[in-house]
N, C-alpha and C. Protein backbone atom coordinates (compact mmCIF):
# COMPACT_ATOMS: atom_id res chain seq x y z
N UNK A 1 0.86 -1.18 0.00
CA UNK A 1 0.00 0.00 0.00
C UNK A 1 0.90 1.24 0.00
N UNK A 2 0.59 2.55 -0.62
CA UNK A 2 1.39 3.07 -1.10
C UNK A 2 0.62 4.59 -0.04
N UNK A 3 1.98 5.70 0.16
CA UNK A 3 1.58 6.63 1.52
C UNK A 3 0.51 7.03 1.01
N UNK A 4 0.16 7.15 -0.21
CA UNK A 4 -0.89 8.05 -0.47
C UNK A 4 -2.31 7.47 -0.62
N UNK A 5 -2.63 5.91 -0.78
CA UNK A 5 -3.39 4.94 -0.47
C UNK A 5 -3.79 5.04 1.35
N UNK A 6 -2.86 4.73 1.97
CA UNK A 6 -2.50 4.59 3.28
C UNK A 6 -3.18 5.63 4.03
N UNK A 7 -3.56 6.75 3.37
CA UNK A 7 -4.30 8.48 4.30
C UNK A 7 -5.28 7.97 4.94
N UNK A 8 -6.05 7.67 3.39
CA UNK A 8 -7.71 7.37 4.37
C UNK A 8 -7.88 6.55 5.34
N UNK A 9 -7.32 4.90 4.56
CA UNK A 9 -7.13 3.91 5.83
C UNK A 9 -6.52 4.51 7.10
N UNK A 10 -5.32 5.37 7.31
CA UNK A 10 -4.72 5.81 8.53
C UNK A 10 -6.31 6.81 9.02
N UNK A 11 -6.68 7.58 8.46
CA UNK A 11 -7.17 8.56 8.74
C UNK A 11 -8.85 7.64 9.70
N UNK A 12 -9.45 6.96 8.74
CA UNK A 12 -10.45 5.87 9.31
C UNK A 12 -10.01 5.59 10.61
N UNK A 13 -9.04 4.86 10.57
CA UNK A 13 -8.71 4.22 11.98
C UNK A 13 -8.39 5.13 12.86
N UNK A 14 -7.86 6.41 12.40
CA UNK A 14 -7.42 7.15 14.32
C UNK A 14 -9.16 7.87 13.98
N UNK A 15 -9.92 7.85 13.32
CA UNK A 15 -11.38 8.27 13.89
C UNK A 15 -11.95 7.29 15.17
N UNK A 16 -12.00 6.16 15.02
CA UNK A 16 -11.97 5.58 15.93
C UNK A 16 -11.06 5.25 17.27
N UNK A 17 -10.18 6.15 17.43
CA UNK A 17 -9.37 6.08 18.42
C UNK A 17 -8.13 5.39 18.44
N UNK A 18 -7.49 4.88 17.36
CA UNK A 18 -6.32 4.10 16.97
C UNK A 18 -5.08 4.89 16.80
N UNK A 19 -4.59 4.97 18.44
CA UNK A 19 -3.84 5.66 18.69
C UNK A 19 -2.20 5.54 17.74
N UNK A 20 -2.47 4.18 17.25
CA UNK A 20 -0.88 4.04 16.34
C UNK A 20 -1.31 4.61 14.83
N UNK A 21 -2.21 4.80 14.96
CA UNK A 21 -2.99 5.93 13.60
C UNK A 21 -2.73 6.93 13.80
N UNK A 22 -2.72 7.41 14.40
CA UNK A 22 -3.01 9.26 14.90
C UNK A 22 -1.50 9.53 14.96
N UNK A 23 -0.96 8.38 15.47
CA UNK A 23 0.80 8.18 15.82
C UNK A 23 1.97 8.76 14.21
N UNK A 24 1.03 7.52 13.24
CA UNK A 24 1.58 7.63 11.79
C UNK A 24 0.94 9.02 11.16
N UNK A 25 -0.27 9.61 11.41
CA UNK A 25 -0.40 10.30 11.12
C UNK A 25 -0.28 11.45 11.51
N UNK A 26 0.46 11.72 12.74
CA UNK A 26 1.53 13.19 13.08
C UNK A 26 3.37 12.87 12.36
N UNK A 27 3.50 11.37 12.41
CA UNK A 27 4.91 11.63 11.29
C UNK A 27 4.88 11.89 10.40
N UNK A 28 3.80 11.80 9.69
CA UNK A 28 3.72 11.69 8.34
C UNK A 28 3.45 13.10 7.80
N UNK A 29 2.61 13.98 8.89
CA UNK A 29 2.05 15.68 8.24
C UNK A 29 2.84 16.32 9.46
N UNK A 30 3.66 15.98 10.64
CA UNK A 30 3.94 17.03 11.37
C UNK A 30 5.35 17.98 10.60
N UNK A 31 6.28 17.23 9.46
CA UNK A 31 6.73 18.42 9.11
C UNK A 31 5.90 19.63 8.16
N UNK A 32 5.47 19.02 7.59
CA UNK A 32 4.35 19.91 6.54
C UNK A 32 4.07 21.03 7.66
N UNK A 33 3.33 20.85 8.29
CA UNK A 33 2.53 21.23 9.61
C UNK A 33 3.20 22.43 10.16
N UNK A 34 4.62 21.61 10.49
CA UNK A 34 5.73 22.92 10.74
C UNK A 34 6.15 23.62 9.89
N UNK A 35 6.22 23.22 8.47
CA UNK A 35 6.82 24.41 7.91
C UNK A 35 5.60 25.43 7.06
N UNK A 36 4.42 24.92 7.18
CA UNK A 36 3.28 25.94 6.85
C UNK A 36 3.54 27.59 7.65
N UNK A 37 3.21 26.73 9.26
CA UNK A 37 3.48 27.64 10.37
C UNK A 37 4.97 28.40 9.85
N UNK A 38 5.76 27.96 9.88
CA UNK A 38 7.00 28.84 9.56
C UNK A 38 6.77 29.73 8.68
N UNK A 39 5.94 29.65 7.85
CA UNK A 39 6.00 30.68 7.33
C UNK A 39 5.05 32.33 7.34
N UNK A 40 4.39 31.93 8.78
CA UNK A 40 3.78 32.97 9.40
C UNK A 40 4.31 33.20 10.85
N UNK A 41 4.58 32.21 11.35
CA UNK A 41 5.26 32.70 12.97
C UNK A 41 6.48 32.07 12.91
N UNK A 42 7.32 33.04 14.36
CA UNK A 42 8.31 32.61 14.90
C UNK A 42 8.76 30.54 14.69
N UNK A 43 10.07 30.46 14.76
CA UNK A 43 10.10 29.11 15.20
C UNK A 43 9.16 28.56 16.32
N UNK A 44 9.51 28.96 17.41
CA UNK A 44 9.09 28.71 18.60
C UNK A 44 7.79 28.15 18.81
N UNK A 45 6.85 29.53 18.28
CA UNK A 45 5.70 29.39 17.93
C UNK A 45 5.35 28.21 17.41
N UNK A 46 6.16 28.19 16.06
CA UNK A 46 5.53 26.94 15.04
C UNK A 46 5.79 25.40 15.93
N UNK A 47 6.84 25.37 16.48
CA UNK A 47 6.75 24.07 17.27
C UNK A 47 5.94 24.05 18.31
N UNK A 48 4.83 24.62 18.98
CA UNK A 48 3.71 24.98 19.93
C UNK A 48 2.64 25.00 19.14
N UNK A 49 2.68 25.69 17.92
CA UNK A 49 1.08 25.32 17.02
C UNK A 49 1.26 23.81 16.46
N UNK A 50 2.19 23.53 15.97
CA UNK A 50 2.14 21.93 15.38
C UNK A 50 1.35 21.24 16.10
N UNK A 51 2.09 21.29 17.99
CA UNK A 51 1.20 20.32 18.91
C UNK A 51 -0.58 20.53 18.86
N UNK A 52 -0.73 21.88 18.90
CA UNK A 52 -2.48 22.60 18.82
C UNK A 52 -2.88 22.39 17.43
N UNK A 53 -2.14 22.37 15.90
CA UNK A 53 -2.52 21.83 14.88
C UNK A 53 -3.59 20.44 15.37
N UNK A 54 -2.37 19.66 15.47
CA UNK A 54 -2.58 18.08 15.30
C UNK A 54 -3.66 17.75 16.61
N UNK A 55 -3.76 18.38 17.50
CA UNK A 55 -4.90 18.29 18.82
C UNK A 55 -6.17 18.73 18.25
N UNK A 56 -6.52 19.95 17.59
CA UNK A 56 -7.31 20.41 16.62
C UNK A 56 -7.91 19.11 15.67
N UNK A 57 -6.78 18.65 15.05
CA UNK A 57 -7.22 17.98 13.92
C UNK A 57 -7.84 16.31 14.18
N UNK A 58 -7.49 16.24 15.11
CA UNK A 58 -7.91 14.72 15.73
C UNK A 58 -9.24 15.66 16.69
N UNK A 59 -9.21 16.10 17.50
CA UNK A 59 -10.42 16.83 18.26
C UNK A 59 -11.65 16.82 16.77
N UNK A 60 -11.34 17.15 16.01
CA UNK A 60 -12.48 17.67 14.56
C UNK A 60 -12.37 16.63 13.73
N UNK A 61 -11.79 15.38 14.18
CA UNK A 61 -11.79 14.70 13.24
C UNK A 61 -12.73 13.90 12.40
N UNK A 62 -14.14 13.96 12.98
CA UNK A 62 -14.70 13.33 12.84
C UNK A 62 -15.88 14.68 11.65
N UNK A 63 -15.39 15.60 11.59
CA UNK A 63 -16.09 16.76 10.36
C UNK A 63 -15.48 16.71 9.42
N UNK A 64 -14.37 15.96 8.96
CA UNK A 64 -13.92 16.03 7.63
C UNK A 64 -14.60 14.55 6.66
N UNK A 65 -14.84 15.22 5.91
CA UNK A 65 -16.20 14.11 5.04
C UNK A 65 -15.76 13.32 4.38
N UNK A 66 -14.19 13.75 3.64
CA UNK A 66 -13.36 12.79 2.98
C UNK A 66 -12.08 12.25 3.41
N UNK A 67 -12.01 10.86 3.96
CA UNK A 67 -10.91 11.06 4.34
C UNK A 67 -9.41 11.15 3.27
N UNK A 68 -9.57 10.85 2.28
CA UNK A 68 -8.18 11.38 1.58
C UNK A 68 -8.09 12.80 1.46
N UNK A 69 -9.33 13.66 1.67
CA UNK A 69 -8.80 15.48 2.14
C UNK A 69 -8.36 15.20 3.40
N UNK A 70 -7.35 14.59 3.97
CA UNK A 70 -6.62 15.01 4.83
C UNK A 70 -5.48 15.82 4.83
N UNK A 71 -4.76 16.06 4.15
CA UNK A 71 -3.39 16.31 3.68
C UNK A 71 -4.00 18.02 3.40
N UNK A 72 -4.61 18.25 2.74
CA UNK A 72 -5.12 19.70 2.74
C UNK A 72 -5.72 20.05 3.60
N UNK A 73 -6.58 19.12 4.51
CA UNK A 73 -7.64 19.66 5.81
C UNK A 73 -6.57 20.16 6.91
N UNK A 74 -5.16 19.42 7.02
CA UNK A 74 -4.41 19.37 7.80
C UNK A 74 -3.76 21.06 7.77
N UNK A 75 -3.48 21.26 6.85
CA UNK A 75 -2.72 22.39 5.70
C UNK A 75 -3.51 23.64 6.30
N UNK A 76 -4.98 23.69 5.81
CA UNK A 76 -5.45 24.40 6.14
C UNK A 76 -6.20 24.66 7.93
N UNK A 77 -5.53 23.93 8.40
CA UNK A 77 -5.98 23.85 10.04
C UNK A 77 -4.54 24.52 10.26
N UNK A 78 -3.67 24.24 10.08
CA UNK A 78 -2.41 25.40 10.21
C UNK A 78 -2.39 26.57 10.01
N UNK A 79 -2.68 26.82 8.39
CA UNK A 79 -3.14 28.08 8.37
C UNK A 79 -3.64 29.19 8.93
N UNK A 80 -4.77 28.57 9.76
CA UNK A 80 -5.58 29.26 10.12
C UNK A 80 -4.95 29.30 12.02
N UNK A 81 -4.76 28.28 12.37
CA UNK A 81 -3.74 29.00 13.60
C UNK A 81 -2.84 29.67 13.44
N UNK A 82 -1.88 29.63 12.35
CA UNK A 82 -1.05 30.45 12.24
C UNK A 82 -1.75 32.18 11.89
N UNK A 83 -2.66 32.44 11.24
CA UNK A 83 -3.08 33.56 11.24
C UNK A 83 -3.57 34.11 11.97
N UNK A 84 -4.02 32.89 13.03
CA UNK A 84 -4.93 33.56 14.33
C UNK A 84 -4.41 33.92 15.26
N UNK A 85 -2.40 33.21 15.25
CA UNK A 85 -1.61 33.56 16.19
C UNK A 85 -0.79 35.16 15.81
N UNK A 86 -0.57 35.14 14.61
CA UNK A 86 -0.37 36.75 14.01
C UNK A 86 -1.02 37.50 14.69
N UNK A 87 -2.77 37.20 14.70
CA UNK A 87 -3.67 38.58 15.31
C UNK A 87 -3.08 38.34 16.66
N UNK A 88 -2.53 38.08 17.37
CA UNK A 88 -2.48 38.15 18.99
C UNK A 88 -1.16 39.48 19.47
N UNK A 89 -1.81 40.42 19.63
CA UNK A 89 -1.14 41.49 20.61
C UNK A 89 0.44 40.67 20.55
N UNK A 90 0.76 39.93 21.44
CA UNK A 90 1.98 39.60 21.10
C UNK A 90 2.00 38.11 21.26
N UNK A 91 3.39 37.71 20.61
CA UNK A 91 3.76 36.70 20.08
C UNK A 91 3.67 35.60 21.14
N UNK A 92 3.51 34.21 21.32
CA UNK A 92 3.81 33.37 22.37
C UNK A 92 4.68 33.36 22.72
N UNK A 93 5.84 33.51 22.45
CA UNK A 93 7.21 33.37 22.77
C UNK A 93 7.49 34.80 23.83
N UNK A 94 7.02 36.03 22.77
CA UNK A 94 7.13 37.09 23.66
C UNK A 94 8.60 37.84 22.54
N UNK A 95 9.30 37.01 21.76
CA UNK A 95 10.21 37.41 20.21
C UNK A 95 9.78 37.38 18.94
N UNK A 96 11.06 38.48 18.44
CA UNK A 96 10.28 38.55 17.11
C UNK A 96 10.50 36.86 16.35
N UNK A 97 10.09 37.36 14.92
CA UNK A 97 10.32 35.57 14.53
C UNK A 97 11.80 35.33 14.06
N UNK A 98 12.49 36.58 14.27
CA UNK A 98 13.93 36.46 13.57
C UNK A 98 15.21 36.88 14.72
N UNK A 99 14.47 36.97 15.94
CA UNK A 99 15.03 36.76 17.22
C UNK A 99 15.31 35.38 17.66
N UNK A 100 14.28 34.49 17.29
CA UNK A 100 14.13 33.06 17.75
C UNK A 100 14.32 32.39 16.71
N UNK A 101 14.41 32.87 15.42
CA UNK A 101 14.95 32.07 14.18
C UNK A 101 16.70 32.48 14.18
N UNK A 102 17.12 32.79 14.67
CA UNK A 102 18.74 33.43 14.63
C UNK A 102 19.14 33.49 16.18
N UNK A 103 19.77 32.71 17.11
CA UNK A 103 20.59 33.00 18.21
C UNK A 103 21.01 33.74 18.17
N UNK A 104 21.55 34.46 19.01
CA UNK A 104 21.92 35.75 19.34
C UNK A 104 23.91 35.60 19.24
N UNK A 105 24.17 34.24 18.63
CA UNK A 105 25.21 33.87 17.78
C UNK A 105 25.97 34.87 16.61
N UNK A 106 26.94 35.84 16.61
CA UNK A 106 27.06 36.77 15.35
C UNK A 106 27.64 36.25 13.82
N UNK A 107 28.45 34.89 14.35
CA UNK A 107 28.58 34.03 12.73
C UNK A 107 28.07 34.64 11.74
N UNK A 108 29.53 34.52 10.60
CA UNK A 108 28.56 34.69 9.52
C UNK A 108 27.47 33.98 8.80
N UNK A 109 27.81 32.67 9.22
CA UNK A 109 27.05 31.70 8.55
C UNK A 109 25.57 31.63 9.63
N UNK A 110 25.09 32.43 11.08
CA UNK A 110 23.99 32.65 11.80
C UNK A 110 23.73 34.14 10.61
N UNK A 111 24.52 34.77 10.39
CA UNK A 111 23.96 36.41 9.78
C UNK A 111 23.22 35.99 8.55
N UNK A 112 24.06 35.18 7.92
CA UNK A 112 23.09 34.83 6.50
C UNK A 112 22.03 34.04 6.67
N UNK A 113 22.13 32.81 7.49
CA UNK A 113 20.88 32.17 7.94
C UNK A 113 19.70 33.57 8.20
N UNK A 114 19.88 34.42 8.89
CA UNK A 114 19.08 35.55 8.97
C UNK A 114 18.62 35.90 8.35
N UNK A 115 19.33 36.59 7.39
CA UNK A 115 19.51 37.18 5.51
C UNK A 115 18.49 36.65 4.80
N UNK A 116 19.03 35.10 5.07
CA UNK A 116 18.33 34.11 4.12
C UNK A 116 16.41 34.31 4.57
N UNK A 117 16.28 33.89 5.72
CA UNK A 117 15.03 33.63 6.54
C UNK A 117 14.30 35.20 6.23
N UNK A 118 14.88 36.52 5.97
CA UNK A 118 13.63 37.49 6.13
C UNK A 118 13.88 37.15 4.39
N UNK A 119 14.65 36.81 3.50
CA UNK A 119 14.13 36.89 2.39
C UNK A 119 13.10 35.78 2.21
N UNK A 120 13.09 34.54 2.51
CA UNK A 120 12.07 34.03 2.24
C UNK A 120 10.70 34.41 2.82
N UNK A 121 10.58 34.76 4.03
CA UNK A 121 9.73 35.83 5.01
C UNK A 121 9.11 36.68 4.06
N UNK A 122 10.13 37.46 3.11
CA UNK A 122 9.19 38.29 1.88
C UNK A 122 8.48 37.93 1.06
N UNK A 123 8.92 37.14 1.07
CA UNK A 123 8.26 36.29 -0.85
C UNK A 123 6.50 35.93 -0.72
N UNK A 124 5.90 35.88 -1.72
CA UNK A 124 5.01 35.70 -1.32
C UNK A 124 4.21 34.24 -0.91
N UNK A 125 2.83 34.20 -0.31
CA UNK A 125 2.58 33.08 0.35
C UNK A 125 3.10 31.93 -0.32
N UNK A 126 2.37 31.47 -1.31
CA UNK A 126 2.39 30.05 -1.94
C UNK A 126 4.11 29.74 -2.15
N UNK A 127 4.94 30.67 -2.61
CA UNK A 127 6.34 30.15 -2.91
C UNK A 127 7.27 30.34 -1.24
N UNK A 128 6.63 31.10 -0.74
CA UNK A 128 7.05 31.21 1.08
C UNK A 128 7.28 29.99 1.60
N UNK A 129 6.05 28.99 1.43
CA UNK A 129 5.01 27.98 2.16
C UNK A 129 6.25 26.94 1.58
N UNK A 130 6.10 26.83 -0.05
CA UNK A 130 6.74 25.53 -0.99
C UNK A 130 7.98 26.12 -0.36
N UNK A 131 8.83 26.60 0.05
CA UNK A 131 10.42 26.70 0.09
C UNK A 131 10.84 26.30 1.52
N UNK A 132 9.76 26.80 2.76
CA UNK A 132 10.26 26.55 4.07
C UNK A 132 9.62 24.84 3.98
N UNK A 133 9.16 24.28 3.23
CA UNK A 133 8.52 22.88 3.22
C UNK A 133 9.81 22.04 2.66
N UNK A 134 10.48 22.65 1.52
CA UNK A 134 11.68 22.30 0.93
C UNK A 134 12.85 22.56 1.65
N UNK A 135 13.12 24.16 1.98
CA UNK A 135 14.84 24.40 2.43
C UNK A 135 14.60 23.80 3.88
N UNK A 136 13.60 23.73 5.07
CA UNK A 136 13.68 23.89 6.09
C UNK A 136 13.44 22.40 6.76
N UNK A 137 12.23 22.26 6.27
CA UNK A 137 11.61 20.43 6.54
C UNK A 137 12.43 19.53 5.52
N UNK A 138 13.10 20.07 4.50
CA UNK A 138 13.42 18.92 3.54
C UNK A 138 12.50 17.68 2.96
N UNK A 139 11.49 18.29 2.74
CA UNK A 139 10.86 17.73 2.08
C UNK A 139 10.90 17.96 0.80
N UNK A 140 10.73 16.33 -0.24
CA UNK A 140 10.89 16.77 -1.94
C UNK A 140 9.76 17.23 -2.59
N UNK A 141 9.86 17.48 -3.47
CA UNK A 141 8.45 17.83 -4.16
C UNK A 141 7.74 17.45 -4.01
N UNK A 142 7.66 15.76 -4.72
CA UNK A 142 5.76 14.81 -4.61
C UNK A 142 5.72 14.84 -3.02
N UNK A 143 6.57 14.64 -2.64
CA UNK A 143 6.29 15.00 -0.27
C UNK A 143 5.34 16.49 -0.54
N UNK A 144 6.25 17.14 -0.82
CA UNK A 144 4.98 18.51 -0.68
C UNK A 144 3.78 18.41 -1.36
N UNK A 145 4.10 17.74 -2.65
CA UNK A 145 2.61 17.77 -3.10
C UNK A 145 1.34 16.84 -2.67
N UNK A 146 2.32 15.53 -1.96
CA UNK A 146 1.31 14.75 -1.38
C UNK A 146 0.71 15.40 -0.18
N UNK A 147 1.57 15.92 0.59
CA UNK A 147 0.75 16.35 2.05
C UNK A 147 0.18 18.03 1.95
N UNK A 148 0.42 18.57 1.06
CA UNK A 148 -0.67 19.62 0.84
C UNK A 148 -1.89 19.63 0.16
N UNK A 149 -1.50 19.17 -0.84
CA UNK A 149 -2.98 19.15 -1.76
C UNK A 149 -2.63 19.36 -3.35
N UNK A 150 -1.20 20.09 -3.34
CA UNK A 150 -1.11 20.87 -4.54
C UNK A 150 -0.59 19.90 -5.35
N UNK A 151 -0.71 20.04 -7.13
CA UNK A 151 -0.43 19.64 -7.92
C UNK A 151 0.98 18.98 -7.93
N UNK A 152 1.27 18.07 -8.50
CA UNK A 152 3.18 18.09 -8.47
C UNK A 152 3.69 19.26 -9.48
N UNK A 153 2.59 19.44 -10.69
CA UNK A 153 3.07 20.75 -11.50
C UNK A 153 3.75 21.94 -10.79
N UNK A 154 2.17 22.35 -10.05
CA UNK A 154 2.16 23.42 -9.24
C UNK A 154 3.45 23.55 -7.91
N UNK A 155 3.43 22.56 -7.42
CA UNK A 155 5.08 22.47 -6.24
C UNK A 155 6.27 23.04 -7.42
N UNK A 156 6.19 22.31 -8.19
CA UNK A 156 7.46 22.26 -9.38
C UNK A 156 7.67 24.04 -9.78
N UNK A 157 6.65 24.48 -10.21
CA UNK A 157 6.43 25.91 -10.23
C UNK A 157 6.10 26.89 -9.41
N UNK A 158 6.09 26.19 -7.79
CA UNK A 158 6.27 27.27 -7.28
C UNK A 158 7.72 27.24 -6.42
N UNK A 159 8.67 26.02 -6.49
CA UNK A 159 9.90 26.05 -6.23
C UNK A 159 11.08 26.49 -6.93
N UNK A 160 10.37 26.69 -8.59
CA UNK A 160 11.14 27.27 -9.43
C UNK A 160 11.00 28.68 -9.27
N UNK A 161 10.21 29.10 -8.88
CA UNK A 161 9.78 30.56 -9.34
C UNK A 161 10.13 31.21 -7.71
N UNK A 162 10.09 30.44 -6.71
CA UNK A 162 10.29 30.80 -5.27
C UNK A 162 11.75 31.16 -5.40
N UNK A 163 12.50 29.87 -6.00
CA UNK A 163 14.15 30.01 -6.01
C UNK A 163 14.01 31.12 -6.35
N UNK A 164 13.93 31.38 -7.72
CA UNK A 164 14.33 32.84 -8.72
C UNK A 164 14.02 33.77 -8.02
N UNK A 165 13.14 33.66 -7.24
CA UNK A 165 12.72 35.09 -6.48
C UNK A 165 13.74 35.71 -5.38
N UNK A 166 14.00 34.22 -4.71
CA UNK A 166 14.97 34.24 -3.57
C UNK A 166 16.74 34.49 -3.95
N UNK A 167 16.56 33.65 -5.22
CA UNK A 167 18.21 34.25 -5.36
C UNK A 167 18.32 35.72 -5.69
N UNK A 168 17.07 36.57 -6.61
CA UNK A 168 16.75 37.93 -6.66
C UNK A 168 17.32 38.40 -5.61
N UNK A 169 16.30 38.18 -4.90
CA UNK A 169 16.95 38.78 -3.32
C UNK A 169 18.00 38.79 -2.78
N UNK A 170 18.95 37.41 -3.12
CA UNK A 170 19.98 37.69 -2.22
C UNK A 170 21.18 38.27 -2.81
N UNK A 171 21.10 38.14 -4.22
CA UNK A 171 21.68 38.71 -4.98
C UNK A 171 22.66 40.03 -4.61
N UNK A 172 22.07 41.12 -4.11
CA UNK A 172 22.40 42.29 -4.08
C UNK A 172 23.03 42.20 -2.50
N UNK A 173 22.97 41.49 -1.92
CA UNK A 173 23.54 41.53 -0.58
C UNK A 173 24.76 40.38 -1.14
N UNK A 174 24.31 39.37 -1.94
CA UNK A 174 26.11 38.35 -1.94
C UNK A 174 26.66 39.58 -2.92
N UNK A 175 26.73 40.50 -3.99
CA UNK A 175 27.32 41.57 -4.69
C UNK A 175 28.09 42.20 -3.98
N UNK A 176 27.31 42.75 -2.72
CA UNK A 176 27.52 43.85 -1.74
C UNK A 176 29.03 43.43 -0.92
N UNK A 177 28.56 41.85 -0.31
CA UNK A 177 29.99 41.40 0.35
C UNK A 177 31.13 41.21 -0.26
N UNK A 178 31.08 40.98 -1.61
CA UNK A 178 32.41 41.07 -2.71
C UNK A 178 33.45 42.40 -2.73
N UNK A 179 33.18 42.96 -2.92
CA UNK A 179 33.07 44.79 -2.75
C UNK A 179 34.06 45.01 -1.25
């Protein structure tokens, strides 16, 4: 049986309480999970919503009508904590997201990690989402495309077009250090 066969059956069984279900099915979406969140909150954060993701998503589990929309139901249950944790006066942590994404380490190789993180931070959602799913979780393409929802086209084009955007960006800052 193949992972993507395997959803619903996993998904069936932790409805009923099959705790080695619910088990396979936080390995299987908790990086996704995290790197959605990453790309609206702090680290910190995102490892504290993952746990409230996946509590959420088993708590409601029994309102999702299909179980192979899991992989997007999941996606979009992140989402939406992550936006709901944005609206909050301040952050859980109490840092910004590039305080707790960067130690207070001055390395150059912590400065560019920095560099790197508010440029992807800029870019916009969909190639934001596909790159911290890729550079951060290491996940490959059909991985992203299986546990989100999106096309394998669509991953393919928005990792191409995310890169280009991102090397844009860094472009003028690797120029700058030559100099």
């Amino acid at each position: 049986m193949s992972d993507t066969e395997a959803i619903p059956v996993l998904v069936e069984a932790a409805r009923v309480g099959n705790g080695a279900a619910m088990d396979r099915l936080y390995r299987r979406f908790a990086p996704v999970v995290h790197g959605v969140l990453l790309a609206y909150v702090q680290p910190a954060d995102a490892d504290d919503l993952t746990q409230d993701v996946f509590e959420t998503a088993i708590r409601r589990l029994h309102e999702l009508r299909e179980a192979a929309a899991f992989p997007g139901w999941i996606v979009s249950i992140a989402r939406h904590a992550a936006l709901d944790a944005k609206r909050r006066p301040v952050a859980l942590t109490g840092s910004t997201a590039l305080d707790r994404a960067v130690a207070p380490d001055t390395s150059q190789q912590r400065l560019d990690a920095e560099h790197s993180m508010r440029a992807i931070l800029a870019l916009p959602e969909a190639y934001r989402e596909t790159l911290l799913l890729r550079l951060v979780e290491g996940l490959t393409g059909p991985e992203i495309a299986d546990c989100t929802g999106l096309t394998p086209g669509s991953v393919r084009v928005n990792l191409h077009r995310g890169m280009a955007m991102l090397r844009a960006a860094l472009a003028p800052a690797e120029a700058g250090v030559t100099s």
